[in-house]
C-alpha atoms as a PDB file:
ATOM      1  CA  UNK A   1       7.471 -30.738  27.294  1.00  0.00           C
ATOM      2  CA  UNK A   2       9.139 -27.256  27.556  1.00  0.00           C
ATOM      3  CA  UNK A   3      12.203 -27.144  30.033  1.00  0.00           C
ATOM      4  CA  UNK A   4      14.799 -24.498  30.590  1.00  0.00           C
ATOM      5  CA  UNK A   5      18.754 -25.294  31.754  1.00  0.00           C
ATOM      6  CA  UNK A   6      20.796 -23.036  33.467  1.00  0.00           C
ATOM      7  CA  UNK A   7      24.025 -21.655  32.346  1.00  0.00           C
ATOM      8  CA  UNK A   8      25.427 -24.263  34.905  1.00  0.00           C
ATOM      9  CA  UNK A   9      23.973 -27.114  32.867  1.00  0.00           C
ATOM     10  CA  UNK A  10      25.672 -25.448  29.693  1.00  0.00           C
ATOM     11  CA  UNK A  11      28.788 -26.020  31.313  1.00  0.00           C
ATOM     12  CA  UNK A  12      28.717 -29.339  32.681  1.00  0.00           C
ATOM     13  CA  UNK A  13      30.193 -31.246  29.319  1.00  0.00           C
ATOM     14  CA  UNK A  14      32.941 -28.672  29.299  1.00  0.00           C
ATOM     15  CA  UNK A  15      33.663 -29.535  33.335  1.00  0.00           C
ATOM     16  CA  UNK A  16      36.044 -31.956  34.575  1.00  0.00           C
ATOM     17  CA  UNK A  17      34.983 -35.197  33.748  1.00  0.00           C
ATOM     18  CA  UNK A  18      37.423 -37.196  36.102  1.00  0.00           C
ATOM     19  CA  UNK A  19      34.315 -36.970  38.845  1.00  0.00           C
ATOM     20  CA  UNK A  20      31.739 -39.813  38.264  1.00  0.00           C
ATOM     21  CA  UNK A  21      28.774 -37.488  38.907  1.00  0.00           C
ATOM     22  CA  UNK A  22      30.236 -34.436  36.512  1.00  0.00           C
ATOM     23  CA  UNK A  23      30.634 -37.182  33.875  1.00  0.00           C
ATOM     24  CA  UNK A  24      27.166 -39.034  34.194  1.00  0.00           C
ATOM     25  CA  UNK A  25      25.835 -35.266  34.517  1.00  0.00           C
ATOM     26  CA  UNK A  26      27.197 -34.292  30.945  1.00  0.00           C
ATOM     27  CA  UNK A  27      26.198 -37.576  29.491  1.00  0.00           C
ATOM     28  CA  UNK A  28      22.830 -36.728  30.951  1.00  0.00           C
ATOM     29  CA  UNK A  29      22.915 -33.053  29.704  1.00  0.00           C
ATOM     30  CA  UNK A  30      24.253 -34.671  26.044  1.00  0.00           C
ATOM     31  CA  UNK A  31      21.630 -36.884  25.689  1.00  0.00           C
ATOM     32  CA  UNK A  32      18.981 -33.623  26.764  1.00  0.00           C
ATOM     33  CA  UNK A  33      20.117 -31.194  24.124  1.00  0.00           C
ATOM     34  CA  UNK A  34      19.895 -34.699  21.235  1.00  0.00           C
ATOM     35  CA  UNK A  35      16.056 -34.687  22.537  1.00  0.00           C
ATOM     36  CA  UNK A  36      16.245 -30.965  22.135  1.00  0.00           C
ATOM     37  CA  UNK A  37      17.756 -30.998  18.696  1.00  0.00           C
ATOM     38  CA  UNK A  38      15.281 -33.597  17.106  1.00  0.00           C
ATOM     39  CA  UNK A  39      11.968 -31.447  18.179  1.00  0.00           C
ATOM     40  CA  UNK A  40      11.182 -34.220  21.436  1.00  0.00           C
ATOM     41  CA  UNK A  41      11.874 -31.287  23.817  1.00  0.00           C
ATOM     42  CA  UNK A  42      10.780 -28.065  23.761  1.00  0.00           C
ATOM     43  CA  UNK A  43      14.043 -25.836  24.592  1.00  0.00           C
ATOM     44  CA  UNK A  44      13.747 -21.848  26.724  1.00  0.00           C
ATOM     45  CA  UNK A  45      16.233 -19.695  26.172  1.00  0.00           C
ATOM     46  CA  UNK A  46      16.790 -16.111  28.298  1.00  0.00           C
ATOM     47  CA  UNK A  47      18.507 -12.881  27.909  1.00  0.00           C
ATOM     48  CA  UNK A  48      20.210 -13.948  31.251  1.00  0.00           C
ATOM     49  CA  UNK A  49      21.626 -16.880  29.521  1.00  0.00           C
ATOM     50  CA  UNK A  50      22.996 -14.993  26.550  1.00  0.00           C
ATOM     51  CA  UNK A  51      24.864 -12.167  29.376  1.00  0.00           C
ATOM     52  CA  UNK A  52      26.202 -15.211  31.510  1.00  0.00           C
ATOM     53  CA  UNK A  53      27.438 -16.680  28.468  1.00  0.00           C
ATOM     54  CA  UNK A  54      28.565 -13.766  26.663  1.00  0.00           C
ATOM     55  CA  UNK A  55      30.537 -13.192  29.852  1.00  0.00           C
ATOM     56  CA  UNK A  56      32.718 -16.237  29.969  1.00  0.00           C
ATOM     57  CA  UNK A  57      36.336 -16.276  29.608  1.00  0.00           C
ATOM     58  CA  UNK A  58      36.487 -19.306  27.328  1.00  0.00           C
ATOM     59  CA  UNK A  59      35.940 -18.629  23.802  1.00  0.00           C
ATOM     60  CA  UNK A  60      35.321 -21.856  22.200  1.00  0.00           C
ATOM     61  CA  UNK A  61      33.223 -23.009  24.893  1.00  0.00           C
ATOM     62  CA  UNK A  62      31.312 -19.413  25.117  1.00  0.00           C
ATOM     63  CA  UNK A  63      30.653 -20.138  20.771  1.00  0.00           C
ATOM     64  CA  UNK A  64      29.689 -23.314  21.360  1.00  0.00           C
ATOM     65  CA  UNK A  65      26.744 -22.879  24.179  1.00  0.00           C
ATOM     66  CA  UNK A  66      25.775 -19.708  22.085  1.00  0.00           C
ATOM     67  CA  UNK A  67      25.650 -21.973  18.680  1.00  0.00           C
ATOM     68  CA  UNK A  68      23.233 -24.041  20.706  1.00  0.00           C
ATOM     69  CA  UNK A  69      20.914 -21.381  21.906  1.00  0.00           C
ATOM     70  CA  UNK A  70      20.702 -19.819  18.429  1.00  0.00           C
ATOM     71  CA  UNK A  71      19.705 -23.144  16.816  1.00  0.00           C
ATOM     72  CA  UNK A  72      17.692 -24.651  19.436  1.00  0.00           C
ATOM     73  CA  UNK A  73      15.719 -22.348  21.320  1.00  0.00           C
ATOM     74  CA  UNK A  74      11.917 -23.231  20.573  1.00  0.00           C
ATOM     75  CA  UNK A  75      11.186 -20.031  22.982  1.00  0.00           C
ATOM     76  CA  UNK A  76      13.583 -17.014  24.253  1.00  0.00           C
ATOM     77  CA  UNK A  77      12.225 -14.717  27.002  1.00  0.00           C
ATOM     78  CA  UNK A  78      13.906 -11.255  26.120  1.00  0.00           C
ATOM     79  CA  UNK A  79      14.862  -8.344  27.945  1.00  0.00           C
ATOM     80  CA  UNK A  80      11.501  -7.029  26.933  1.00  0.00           C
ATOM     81  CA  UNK A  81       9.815  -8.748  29.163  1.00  0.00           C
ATOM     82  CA  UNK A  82      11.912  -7.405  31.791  1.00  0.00           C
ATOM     83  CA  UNK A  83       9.665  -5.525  34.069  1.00  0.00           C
ATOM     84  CA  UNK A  84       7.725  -9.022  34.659  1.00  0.00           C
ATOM     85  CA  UNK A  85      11.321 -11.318  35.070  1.00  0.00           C
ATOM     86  CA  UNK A  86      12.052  -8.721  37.316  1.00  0.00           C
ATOM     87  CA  UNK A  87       8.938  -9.039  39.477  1.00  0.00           C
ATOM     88  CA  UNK A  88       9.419 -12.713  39.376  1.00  0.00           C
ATOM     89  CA  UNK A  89      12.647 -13.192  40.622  1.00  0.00           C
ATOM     90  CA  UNK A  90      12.446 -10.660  43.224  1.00  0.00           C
ATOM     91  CA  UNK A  91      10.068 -12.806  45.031  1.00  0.00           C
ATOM     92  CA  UNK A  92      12.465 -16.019  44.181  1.00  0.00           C
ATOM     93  CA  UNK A  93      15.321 -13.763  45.765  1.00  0.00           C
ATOM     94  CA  UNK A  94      13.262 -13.191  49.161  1.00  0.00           C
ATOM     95  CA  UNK A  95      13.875 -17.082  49.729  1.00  0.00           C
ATOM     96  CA  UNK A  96      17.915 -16.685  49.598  1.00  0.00           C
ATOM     97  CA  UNK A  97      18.199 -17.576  45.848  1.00  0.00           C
ATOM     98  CA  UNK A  98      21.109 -15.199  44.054  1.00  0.00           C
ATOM     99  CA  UNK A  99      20.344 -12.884  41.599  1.00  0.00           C
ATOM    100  CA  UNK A 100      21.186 -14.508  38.826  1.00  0.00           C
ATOM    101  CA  UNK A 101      19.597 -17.958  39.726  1.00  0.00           C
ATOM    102  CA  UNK A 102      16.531 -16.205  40.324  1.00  0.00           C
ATOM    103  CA  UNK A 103      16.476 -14.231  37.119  1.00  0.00           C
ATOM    104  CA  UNK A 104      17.035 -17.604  35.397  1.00  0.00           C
ATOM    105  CA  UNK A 105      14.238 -19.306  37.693  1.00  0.00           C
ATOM    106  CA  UNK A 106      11.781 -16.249  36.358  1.00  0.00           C
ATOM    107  CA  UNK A 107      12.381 -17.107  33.150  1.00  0.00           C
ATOM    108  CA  UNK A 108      11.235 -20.547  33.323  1.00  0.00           C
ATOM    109  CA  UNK A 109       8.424 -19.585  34.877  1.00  0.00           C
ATOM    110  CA  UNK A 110       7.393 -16.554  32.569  1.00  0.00           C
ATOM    111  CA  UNK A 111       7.788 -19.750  29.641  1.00  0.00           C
ATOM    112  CA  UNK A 112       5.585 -21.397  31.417  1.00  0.00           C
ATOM    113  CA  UNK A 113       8.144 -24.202  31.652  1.00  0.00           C
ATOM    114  CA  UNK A 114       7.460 -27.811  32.904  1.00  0.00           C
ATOM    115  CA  UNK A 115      11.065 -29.049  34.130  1.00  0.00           C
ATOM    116  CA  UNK A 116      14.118 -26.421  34.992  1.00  0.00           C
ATOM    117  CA  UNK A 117      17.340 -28.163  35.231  1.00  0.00           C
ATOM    118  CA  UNK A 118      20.330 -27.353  37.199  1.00  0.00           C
ATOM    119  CA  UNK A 119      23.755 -29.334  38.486  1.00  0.00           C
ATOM    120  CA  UNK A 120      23.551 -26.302  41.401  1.00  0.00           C
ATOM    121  CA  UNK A 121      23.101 -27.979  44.777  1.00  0.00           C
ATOM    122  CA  UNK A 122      21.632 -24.778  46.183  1.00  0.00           C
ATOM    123  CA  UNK A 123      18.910 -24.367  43.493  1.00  0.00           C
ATOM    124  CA  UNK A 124      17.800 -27.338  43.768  1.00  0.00           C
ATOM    125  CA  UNK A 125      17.031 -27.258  47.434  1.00  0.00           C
ATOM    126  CA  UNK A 126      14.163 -24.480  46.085  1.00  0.00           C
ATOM    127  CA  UNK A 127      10.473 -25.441  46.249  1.00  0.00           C
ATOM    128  CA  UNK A 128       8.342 -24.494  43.488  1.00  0.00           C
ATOM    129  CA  UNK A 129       4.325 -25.161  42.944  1.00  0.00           C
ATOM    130  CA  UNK A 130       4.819 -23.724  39.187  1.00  0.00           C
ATOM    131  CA  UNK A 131       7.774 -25.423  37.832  1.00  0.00           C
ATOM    132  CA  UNK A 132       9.780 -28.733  38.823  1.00  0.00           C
ATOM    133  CA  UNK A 133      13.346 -28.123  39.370  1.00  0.00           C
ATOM    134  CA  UNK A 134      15.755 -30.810  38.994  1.00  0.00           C
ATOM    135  CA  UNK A 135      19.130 -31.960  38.432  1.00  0.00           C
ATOM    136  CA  UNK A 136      19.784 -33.676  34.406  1.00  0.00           C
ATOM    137  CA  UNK A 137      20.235 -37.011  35.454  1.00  0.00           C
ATOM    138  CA  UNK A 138      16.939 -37.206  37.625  1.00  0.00           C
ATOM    139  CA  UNK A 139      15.431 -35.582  34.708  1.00  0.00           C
ATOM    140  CA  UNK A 140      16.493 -37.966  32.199  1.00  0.00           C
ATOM    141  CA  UNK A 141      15.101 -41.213  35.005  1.00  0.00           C
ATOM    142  CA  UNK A 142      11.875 -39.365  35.024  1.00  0.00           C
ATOM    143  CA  UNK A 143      11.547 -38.190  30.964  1.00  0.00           C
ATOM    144  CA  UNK A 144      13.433 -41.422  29.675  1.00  0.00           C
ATOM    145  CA  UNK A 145      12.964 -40.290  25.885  1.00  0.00           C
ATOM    146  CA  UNK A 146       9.088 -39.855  25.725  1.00  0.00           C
ATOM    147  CA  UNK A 147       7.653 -37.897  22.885  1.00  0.00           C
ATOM    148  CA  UNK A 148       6.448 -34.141  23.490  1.00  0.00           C
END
């Protein structure tokens, strides 16, 4: 199963974790990237992940989402496919998705993905016949730990 998280997903863990859903959210998004790490899930990585991340102010939380990316990604959609993201997301944008959301959104579907995650409330109000967009914890009810 190949899935794609956005940056916002990357973040979660490193969120406050006083809130009940941020903290079942980065449990989910923990047990997501174990799946990831032992082969079970089949991880996308983008160029618009890298320049969100490489764009953070935090250091050690920017090292440790790029760490992950490095050693995880089964796929990464480069800035060489650009043209195509490009042509993707505009048509994501037309709907009122942001730039950035959309370029992420492209990406997953340029992989060919089968599951994008997001904790964005916005994003996952979008309606896709490609690609099923969901929040971590949903994911995790639906996936509960099945093999590839």
């Amino acid at each position: 199963m190949r899935i794609y998280l956005d940056t916002c997903c990357y973040n979660r863990p490193y969120d406050n974790q006083g809130y009940m859903t941020i903290a079942m959210e980065a449990k989910a998004i923990h047990f997501i990237q174990d799946e990831i790490k032992s082969g079970k899930l089949e991880m996308v990585s983008s160029y618009i992940l890298r320049y969100e991340n490489e764009n953070s102010p935090f250091l050690l939380k920017k090292f440790y989402i790029e760490e992950f990316l490095q050693k995880n990604s089964s796929i990464y959609v480069s800035e060489a496919n650009e043209d195509e993201i490009h042509r993707i997301a505009e048509d994501i944008m037309l709907t009122g998705i942001k730039k950035h959301d959309a370029y992420h959104m492209a990406c997953a579907l340029f992989a060919k993905c089968d599951y994008f995650l997001t904790t964005d409330k916005r994003i996952l109000k979008y309606v896709s016949d490609s690609l099923i967009i969901t929040n971590p914890l949903k994911f995790v009810e639906v996936y509960g730990g099945k093999e590839k």
